[in-house]
PDB file of N, CA and C in Angstrom:
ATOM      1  N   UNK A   1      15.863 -39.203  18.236  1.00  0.00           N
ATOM      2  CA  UNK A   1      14.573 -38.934  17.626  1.00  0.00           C
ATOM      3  C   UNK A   1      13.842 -37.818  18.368  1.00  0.00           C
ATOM      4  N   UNK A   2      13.593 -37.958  19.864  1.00  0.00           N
ATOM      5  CA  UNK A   2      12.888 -36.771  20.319  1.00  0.00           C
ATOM      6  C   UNK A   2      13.778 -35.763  20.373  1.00  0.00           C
ATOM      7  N   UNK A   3      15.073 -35.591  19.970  1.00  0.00           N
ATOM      8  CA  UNK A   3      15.972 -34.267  20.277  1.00  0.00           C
ATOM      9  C   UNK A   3      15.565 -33.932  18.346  1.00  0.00           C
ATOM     10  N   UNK A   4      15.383 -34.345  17.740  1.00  0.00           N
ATOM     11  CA  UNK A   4      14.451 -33.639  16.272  1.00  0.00           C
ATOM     12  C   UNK A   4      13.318 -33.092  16.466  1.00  0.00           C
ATOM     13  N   UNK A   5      12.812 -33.885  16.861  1.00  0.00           N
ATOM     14  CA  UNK A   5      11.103 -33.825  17.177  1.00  0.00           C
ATOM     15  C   UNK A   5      11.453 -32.055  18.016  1.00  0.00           C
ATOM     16  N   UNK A   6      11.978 -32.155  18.622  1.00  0.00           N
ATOM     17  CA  UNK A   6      11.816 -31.137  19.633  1.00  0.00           C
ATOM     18  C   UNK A   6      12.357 -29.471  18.959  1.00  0.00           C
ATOM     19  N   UNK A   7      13.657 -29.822  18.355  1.00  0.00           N
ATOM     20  CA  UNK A   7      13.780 -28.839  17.369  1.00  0.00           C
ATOM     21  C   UNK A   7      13.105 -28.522  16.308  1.00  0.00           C
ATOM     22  N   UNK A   8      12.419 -29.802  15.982  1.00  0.00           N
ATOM     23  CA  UNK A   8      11.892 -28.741  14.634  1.00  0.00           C
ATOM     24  C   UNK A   8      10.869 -28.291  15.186  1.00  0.00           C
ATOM     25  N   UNK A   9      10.243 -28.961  16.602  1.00  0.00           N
ATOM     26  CA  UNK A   9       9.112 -28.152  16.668  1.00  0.00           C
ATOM     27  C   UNK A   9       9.293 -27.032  17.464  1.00  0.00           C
ATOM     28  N   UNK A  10      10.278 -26.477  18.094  1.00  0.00           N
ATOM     29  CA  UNK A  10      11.239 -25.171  18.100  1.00  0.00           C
ATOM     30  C   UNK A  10      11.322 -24.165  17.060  1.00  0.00           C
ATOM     31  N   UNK A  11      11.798 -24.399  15.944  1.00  0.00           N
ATOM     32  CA  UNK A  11      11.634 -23.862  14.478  1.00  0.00           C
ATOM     33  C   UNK A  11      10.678 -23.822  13.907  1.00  0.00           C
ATOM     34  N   UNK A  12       9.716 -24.542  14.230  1.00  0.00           N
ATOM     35  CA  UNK A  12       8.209 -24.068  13.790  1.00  0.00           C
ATOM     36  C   UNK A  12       7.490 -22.832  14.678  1.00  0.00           C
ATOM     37  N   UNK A  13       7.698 -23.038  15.663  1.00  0.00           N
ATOM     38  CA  UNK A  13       7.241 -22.370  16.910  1.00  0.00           C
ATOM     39  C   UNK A  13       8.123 -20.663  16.472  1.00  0.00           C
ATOM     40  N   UNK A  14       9.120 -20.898  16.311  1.00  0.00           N
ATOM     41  CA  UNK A  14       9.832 -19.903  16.005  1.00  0.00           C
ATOM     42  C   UNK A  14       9.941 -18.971  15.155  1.00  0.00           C
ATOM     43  N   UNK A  15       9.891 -19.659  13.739  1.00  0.00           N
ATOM     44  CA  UNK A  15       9.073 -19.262  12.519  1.00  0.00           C
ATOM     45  C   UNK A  15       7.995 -18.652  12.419  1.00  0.00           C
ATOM     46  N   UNK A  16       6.782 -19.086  13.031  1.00  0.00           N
ATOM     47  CA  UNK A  16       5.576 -18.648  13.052  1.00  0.00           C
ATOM     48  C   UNK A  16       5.065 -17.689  13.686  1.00  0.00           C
ATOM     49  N   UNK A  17       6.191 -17.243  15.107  1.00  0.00           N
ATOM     50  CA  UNK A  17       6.013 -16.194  15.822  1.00  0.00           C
ATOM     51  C   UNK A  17       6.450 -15.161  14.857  1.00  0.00           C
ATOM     52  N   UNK A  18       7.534 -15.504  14.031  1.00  0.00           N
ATOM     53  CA  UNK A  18       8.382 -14.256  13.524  1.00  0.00           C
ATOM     54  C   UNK A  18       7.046 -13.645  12.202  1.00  0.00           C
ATOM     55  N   UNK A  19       5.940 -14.948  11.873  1.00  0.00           N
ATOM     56  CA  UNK A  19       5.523 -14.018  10.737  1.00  0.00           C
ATOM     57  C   UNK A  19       4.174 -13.426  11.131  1.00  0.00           C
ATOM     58  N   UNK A  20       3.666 -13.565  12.100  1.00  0.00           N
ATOM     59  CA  UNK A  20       3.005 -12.722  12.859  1.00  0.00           C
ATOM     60  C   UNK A  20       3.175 -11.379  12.973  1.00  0.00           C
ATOM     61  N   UNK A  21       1.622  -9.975  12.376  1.00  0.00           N
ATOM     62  CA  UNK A  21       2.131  -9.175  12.597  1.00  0.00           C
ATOM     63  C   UNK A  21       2.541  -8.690  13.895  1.00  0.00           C
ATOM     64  N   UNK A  22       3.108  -7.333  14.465  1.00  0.00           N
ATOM     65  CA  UNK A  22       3.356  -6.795  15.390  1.00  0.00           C
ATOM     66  C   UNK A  22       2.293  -6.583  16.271  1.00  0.00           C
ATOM     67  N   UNK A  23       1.862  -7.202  17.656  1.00  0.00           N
ATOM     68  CA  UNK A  23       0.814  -6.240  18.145  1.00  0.00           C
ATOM     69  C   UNK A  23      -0.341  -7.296  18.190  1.00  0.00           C
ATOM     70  N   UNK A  24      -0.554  -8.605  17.045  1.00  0.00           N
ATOM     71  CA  UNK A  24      -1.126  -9.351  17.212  1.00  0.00           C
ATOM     72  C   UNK A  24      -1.240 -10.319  18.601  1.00  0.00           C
ATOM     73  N   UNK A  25      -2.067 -10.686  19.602  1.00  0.00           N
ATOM     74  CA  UNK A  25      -2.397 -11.295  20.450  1.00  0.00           C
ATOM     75  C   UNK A  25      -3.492 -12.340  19.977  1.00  0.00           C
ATOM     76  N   UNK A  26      -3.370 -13.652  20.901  1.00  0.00           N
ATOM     77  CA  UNK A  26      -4.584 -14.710  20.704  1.00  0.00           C
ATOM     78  C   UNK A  26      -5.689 -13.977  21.972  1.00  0.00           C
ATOM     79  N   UNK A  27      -6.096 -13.195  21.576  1.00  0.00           N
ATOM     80  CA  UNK A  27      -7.516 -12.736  21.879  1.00  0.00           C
ATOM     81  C   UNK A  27      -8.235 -12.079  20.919  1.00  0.00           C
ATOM     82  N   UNK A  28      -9.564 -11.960  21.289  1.00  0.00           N
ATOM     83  CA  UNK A  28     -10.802 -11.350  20.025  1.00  0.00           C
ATOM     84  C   UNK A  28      -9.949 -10.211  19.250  1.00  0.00           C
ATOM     85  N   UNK A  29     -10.388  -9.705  18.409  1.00  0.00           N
ATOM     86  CA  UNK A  29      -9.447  -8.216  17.474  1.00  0.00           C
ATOM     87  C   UNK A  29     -10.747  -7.326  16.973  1.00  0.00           C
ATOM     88  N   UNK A  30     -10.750  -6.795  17.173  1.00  0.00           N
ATOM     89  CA  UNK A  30     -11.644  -5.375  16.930  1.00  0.00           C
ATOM     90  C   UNK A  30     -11.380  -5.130  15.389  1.00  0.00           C
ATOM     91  N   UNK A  31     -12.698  -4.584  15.194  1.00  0.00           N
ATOM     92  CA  UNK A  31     -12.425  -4.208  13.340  1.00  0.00           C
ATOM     93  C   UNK A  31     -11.416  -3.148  13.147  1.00  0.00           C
ATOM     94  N   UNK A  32     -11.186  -2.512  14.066  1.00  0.00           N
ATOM     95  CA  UNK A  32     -10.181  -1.462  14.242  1.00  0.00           C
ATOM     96  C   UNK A  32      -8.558  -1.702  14.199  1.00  0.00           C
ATOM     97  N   UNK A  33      -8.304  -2.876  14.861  1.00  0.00           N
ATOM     98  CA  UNK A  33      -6.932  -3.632  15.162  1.00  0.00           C
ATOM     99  C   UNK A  33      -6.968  -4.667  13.184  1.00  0.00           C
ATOM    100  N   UNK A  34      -7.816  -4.755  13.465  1.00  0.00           N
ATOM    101  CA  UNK A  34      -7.742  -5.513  12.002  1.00  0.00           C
ATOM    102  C   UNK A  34      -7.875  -4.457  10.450  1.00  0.00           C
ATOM    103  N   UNK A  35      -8.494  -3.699  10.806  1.00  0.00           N
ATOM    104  CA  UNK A  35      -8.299  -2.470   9.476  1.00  0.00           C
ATOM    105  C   UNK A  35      -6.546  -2.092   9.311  1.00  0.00           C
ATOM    106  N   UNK A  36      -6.218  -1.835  10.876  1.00  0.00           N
ATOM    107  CA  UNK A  36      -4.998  -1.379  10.575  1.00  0.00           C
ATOM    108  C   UNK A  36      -4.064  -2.180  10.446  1.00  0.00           C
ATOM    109  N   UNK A  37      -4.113  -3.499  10.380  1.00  0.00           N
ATOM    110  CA  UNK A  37      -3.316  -4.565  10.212  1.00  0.00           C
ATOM    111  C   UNK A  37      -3.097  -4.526   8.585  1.00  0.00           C
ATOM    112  N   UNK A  38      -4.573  -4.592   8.166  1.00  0.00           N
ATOM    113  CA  UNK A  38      -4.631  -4.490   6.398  1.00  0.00           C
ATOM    114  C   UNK A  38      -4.857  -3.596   6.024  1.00  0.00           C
ATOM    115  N   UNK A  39      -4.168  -2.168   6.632  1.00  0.00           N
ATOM    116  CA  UNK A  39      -3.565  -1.195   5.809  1.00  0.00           C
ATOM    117  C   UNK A  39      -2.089  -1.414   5.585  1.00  0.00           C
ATOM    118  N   UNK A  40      -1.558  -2.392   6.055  1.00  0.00           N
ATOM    119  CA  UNK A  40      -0.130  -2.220   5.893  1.00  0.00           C
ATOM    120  C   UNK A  40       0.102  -2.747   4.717  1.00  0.00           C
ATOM    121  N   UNK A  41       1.379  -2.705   4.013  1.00  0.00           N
ATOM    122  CA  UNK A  41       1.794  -3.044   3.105  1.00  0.00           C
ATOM    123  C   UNK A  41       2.829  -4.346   3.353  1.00  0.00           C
ATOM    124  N   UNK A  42       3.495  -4.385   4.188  1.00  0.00           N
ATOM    125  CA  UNK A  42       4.085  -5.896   4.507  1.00  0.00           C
ATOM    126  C   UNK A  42       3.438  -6.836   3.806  1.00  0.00           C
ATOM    127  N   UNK A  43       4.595  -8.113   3.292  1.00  0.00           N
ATOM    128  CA  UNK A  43       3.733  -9.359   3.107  1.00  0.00           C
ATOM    129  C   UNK A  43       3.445 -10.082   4.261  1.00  0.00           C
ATOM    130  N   UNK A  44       3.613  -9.982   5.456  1.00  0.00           N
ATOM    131  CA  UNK A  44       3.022 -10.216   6.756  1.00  0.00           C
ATOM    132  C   UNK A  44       1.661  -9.959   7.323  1.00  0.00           C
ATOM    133  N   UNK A  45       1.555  -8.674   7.212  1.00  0.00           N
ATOM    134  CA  UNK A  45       0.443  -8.051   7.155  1.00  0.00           C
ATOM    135  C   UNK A  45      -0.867  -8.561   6.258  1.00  0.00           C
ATOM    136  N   UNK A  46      -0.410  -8.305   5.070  1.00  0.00           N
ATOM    137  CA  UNK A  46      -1.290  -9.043   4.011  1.00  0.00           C
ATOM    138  C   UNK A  46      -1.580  -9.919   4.046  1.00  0.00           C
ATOM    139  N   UNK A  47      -0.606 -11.221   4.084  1.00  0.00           N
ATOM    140  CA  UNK A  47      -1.119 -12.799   4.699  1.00  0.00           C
ATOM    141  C   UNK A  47      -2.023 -12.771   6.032  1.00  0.00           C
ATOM    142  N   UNK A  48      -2.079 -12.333   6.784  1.00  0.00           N
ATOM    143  CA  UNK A  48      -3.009 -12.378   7.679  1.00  0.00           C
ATOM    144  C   UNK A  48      -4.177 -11.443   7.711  1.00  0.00           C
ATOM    145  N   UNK A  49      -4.808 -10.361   6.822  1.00  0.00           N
ATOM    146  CA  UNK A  49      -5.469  -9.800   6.472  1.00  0.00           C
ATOM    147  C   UNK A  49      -6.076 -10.862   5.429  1.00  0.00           C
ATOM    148  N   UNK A  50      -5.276 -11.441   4.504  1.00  0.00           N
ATOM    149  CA  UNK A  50      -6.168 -12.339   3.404  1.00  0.00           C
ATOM    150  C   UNK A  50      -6.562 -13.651   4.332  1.00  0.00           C
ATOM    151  N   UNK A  51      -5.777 -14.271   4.742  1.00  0.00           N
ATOM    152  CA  UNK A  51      -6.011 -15.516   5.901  1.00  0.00           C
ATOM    153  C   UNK A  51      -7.170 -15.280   6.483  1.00  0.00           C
ATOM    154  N   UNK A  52      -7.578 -13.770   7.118  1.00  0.00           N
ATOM    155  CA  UNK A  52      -8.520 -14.006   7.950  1.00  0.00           C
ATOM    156  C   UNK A  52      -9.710 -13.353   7.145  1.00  0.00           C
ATOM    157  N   UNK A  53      -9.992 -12.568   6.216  1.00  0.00           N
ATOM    158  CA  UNK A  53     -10.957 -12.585   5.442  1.00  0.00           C
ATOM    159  C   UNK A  53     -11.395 -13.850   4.851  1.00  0.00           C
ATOM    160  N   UNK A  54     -10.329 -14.700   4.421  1.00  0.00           N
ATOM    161  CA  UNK A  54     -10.958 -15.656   3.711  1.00  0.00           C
ATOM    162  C   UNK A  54     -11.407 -16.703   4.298  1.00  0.00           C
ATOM    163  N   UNK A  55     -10.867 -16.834   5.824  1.00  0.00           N
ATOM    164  CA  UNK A  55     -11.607 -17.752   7.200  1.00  0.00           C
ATOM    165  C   UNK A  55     -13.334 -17.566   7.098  1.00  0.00           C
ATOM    166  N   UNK A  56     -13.164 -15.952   7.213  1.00  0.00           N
ATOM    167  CA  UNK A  56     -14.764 -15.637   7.535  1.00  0.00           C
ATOM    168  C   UNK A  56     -15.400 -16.040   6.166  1.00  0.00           C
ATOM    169  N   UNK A  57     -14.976 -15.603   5.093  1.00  0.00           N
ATOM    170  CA  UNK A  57     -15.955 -15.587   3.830  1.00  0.00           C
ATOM    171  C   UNK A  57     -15.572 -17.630   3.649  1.00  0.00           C
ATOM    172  N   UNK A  58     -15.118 -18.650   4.218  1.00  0.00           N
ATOM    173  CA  UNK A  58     -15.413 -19.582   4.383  1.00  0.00           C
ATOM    174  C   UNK A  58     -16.105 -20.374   4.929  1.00  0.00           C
ATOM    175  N   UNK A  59     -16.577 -19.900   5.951  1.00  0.00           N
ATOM    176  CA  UNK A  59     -17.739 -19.951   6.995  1.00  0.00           C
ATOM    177  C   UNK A  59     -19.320 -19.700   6.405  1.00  0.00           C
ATOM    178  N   UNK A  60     -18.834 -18.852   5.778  1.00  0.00           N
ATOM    179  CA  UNK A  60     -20.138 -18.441   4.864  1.00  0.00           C
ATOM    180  C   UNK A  60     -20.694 -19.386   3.865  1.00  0.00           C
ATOM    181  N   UNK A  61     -19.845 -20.181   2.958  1.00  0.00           N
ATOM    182  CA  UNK A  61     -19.874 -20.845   2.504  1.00  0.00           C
ATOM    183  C   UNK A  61     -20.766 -22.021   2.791  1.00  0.00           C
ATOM    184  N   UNK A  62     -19.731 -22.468   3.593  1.00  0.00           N
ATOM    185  CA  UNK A  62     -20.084 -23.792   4.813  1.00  0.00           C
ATOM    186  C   UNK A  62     -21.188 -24.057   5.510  1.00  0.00           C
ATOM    187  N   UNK A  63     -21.833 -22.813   6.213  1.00  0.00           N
ATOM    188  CA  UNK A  63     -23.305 -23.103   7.234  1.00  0.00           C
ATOM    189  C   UNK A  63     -24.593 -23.385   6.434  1.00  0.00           C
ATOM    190  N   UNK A  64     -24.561 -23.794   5.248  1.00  0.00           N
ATOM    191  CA  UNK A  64     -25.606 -24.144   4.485  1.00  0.00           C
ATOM    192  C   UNK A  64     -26.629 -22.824   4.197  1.00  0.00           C
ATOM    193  N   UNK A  65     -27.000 -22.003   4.819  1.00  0.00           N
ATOM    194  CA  UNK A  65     -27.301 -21.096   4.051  1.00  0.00           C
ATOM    195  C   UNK A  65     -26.855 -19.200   4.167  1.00  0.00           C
ATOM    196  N   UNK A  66     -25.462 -19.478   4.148  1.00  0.00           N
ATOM    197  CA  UNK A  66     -25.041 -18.530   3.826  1.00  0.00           C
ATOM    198  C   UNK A  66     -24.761 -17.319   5.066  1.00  0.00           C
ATOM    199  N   UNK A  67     -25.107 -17.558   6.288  1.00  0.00           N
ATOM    200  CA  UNK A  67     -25.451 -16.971   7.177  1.00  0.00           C
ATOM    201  C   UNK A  67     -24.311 -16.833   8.165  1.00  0.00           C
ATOM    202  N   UNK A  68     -24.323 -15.802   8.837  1.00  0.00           N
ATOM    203  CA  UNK A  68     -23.256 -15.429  10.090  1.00  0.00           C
ATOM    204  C   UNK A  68     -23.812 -14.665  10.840  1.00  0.00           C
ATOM    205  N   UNK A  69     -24.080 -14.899  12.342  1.00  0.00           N
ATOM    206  CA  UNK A  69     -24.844 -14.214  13.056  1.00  0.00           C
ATOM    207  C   UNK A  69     -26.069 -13.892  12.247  1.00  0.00           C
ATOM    208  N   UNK A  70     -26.419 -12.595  12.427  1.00  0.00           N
ATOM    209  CA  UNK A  70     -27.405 -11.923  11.005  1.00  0.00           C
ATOM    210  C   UNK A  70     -26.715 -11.616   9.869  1.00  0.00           C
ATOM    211  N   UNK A  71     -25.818 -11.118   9.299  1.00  0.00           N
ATOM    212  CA  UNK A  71     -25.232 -11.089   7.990  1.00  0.00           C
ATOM    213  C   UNK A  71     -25.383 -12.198   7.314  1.00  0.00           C
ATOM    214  N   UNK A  72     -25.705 -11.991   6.057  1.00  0.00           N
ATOM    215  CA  UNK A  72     -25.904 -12.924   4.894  1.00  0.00           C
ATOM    216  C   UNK A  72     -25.262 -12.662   4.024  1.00  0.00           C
ATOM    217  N   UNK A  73     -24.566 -13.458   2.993  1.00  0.00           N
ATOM    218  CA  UNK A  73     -23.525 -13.296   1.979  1.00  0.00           C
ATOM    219  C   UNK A  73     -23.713 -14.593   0.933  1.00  0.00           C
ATOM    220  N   UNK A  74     -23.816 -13.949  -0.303  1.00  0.00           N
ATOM    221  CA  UNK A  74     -24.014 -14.905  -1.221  1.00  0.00           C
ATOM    222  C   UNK A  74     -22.406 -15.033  -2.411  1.00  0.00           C
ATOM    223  N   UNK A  75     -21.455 -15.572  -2.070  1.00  0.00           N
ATOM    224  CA  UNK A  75     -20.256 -15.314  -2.375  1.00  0.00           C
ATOM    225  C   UNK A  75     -19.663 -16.724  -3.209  1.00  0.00           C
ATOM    226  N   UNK A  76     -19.792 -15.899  -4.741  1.00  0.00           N
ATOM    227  CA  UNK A  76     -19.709 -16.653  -5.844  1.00  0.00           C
ATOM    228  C   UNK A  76     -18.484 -17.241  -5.793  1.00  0.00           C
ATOM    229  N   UNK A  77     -18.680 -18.868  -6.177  1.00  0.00           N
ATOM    230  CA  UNK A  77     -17.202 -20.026  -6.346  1.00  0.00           C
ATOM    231  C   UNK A  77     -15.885 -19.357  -7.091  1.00  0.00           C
ATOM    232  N   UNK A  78     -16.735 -18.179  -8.124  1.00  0.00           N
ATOM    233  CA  UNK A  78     -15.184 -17.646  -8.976  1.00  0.00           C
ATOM    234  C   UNK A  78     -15.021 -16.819  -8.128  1.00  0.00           C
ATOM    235  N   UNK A  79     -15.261 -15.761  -6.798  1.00  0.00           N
ATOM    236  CA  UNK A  79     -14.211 -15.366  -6.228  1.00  0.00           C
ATOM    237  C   UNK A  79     -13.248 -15.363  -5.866  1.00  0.00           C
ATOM    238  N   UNK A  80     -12.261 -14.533  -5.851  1.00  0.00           N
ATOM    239  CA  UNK A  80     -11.138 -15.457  -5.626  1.00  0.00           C
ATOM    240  C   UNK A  80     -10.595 -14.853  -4.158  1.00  0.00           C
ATOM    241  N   UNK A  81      -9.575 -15.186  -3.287  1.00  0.00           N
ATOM    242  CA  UNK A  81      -9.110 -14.203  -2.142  1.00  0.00           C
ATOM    243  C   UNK A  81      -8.685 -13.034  -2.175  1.00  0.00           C
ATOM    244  N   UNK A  82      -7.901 -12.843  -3.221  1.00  0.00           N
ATOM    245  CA  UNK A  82      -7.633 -10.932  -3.527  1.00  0.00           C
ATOM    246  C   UNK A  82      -8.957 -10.253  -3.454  1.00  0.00           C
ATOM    247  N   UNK A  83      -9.542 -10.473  -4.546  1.00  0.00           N
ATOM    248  CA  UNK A  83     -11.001 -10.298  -4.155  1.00  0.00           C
ATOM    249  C   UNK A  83     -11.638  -9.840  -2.883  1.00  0.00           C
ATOM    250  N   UNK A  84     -11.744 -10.938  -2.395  1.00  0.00           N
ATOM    251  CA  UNK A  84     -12.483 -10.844  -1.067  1.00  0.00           C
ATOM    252  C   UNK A  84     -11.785 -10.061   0.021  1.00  0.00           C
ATOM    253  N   UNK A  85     -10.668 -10.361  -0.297  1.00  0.00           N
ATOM    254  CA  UNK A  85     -10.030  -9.340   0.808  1.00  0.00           C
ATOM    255  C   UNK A  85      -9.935  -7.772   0.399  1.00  0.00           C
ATOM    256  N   UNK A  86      -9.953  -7.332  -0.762  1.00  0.00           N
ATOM    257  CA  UNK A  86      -9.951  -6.135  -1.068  1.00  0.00           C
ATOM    258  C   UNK A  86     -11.373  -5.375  -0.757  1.00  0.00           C
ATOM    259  N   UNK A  87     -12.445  -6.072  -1.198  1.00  0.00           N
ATOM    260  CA  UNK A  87     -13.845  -6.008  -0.829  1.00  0.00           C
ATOM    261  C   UNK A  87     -13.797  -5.276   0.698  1.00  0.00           C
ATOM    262  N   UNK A  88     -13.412  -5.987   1.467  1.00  0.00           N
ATOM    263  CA  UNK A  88     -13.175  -6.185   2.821  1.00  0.00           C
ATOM    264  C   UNK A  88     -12.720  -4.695   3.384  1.00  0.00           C
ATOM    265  N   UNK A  89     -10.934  -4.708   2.647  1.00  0.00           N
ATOM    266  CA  UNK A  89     -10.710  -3.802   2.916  1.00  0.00           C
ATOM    267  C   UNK A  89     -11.118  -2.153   2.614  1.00  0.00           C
ATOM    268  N   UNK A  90     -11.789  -2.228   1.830  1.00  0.00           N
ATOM    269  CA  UNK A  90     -12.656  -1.161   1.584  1.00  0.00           C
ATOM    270  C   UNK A  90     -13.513  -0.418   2.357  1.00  0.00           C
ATOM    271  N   UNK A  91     -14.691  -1.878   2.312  1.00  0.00           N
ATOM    272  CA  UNK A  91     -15.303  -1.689   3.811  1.00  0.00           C
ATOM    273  C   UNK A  91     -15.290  -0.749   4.932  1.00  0.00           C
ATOM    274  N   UNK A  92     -13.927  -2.135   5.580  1.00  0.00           N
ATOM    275  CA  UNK A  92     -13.481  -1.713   6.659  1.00  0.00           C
ATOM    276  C   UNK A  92     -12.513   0.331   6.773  1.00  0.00           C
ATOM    277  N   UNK A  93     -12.021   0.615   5.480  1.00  0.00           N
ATOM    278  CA  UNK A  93     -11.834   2.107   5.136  1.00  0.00           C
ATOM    279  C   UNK A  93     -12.796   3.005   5.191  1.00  0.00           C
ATOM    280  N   UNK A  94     -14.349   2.259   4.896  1.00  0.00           N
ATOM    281  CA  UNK A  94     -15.672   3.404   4.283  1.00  0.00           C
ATOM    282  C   UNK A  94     -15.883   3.582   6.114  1.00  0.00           C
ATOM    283  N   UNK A  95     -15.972   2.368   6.772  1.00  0.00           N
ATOM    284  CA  UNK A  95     -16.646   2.790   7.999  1.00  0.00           C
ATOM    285  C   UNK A  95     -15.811   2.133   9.203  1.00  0.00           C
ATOM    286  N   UNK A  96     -15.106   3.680   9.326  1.00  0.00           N
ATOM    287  CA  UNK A  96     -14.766   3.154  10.986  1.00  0.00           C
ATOM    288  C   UNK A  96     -15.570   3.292  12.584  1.00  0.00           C
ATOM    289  N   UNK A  97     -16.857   3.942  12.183  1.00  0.00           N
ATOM    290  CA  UNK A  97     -17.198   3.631  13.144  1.00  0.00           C
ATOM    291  C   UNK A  97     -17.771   2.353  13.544  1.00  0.00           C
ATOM    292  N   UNK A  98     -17.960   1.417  12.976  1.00  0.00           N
ATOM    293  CA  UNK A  98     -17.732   0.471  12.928  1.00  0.00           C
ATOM    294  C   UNK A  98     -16.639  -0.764  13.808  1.00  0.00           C
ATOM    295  N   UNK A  99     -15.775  -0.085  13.534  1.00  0.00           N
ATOM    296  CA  UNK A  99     -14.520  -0.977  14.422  1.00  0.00           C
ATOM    297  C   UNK A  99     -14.270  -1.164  15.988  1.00  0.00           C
ATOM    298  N   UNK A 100     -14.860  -0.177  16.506  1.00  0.00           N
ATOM    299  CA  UNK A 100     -15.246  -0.974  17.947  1.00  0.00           C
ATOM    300  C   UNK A 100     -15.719  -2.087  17.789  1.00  0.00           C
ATOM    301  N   UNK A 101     -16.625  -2.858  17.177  1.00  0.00           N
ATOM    302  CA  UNK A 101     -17.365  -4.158  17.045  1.00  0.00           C
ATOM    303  C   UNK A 101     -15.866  -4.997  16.655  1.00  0.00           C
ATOM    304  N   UNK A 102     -16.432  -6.316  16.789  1.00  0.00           N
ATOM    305  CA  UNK A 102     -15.180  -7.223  16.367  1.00  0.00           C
ATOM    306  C   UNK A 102     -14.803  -7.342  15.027  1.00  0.00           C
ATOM    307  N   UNK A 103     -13.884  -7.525  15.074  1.00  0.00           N
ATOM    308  CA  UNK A 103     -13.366  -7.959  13.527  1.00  0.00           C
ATOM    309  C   UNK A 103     -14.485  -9.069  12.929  1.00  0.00           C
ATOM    310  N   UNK A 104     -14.218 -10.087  13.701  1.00  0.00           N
ATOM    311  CA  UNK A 104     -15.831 -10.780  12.874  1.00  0.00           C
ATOM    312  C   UNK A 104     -16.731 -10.524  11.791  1.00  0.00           C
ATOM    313  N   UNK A 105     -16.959  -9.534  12.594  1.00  0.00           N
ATOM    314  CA  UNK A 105     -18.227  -9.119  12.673  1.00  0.00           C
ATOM    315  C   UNK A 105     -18.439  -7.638  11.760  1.00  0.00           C
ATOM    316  N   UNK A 106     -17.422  -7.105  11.426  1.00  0.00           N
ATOM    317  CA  UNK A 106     -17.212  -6.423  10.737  1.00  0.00           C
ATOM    318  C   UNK A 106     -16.850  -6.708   9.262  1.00  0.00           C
ATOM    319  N   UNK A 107     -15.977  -7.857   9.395  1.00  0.00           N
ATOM    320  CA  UNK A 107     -15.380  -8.877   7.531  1.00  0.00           C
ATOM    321  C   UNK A 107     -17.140  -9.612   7.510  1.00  0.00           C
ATOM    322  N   UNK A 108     -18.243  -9.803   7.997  1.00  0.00           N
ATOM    323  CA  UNK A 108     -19.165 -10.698   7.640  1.00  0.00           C
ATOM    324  C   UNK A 108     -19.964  -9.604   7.087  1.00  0.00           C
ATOM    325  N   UNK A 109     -20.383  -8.431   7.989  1.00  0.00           N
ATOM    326  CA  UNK A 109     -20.806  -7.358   7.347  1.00  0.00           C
ATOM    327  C   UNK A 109     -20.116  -6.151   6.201  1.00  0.00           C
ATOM    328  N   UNK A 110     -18.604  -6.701   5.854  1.00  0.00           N
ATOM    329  CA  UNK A 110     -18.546  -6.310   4.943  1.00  0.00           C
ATOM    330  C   UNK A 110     -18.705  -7.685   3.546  1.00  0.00           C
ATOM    331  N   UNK A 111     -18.973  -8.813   4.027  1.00  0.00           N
ATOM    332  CA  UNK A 111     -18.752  -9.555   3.199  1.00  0.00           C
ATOM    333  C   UNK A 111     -20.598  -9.742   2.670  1.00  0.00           C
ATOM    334  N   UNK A 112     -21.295  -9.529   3.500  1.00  0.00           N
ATOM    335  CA  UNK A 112     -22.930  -9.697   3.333  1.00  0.00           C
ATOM    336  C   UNK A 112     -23.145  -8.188   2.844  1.00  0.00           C
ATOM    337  N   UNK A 113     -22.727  -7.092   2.337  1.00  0.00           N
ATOM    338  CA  UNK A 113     -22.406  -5.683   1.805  1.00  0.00           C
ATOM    339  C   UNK A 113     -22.155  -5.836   0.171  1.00  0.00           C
ATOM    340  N   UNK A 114     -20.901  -6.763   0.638  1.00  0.00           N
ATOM    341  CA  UNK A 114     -20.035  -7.009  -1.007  1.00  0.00           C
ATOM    342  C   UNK A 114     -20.960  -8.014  -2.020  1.00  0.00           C
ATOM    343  N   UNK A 115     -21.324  -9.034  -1.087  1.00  0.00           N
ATOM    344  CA  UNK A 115     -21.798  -9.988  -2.411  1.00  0.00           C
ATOM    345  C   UNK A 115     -23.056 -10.422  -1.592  1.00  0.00           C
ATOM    346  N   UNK A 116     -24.458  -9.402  -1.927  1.00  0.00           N
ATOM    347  CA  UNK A 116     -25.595  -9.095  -1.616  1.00  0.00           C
ATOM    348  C   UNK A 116     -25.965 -10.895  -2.284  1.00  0.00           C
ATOM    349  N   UNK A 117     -26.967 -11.571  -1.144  1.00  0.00           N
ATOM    350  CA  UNK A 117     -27.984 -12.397  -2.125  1.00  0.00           C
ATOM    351  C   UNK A 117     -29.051 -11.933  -3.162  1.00  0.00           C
ATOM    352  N   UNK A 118     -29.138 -12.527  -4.218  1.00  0.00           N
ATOM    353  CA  UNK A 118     -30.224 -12.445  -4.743  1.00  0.00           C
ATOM    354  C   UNK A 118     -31.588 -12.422  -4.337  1.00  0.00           C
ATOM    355  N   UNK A 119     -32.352 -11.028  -4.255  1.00  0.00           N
ATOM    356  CA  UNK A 119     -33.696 -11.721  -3.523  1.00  0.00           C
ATOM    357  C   UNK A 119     -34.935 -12.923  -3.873  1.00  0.00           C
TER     358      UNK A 119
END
């Protein structure tokens, strides 16, 4: 039993490194490291460009009123993740000076950009 246990969690471990893009580290990511992640065309790339747009524009959701740091985003139930991530990536194309700041912080301000509240 633990000689399964141990492989599959080997093969998970293993798997998951492999779909990771290139270059990715578990530390903060700059809007810069993340623009150029979701310029790529890989389905690697893309899954983690949509994954992590749609983290942030979930958050948004969630804090009851809409808020991230200072960015505000009013981001309608029929959105869908293509959506939001394209939004995003736009954004993150119109302004790189920008990308020194964190990735964060850059998908919230493009996401409080994209889908303005109503005043």
């Amino acid at each position: 039993m633990k000689i399964a246990f141990f492989s599959f969690a080997a093969a998970v471990l293993t798997v998951g490194s492999v779909m990771l893009p290139s270059g990715v580290r578990a530390e903060f990511q700059s809007g810069g490291s993340l623009a150029a992640i979701c310029a790529q065309d890989d389905s690697h790339a893309v899954a983690y460009c949509a994954g992590y747009t749609a983290a942030i524009a979930d958050v948004f959701g969630n804090v009851g009123d809409d808020e991230i740091s200072y960015w505000i985003a009013c981001i309608p139930e029929t959105a869908t993740q293509g959506e939001i991530m394209e939004k995003v990536k736009s954004w993150l194309e119109a302004h790189p000076h920008n990308h020194p700041q964190s990735a964060s912080d850059n998908v919230a301000q493009a996401l409080s950009n994209g889908y303005q509240c109503p005043d």
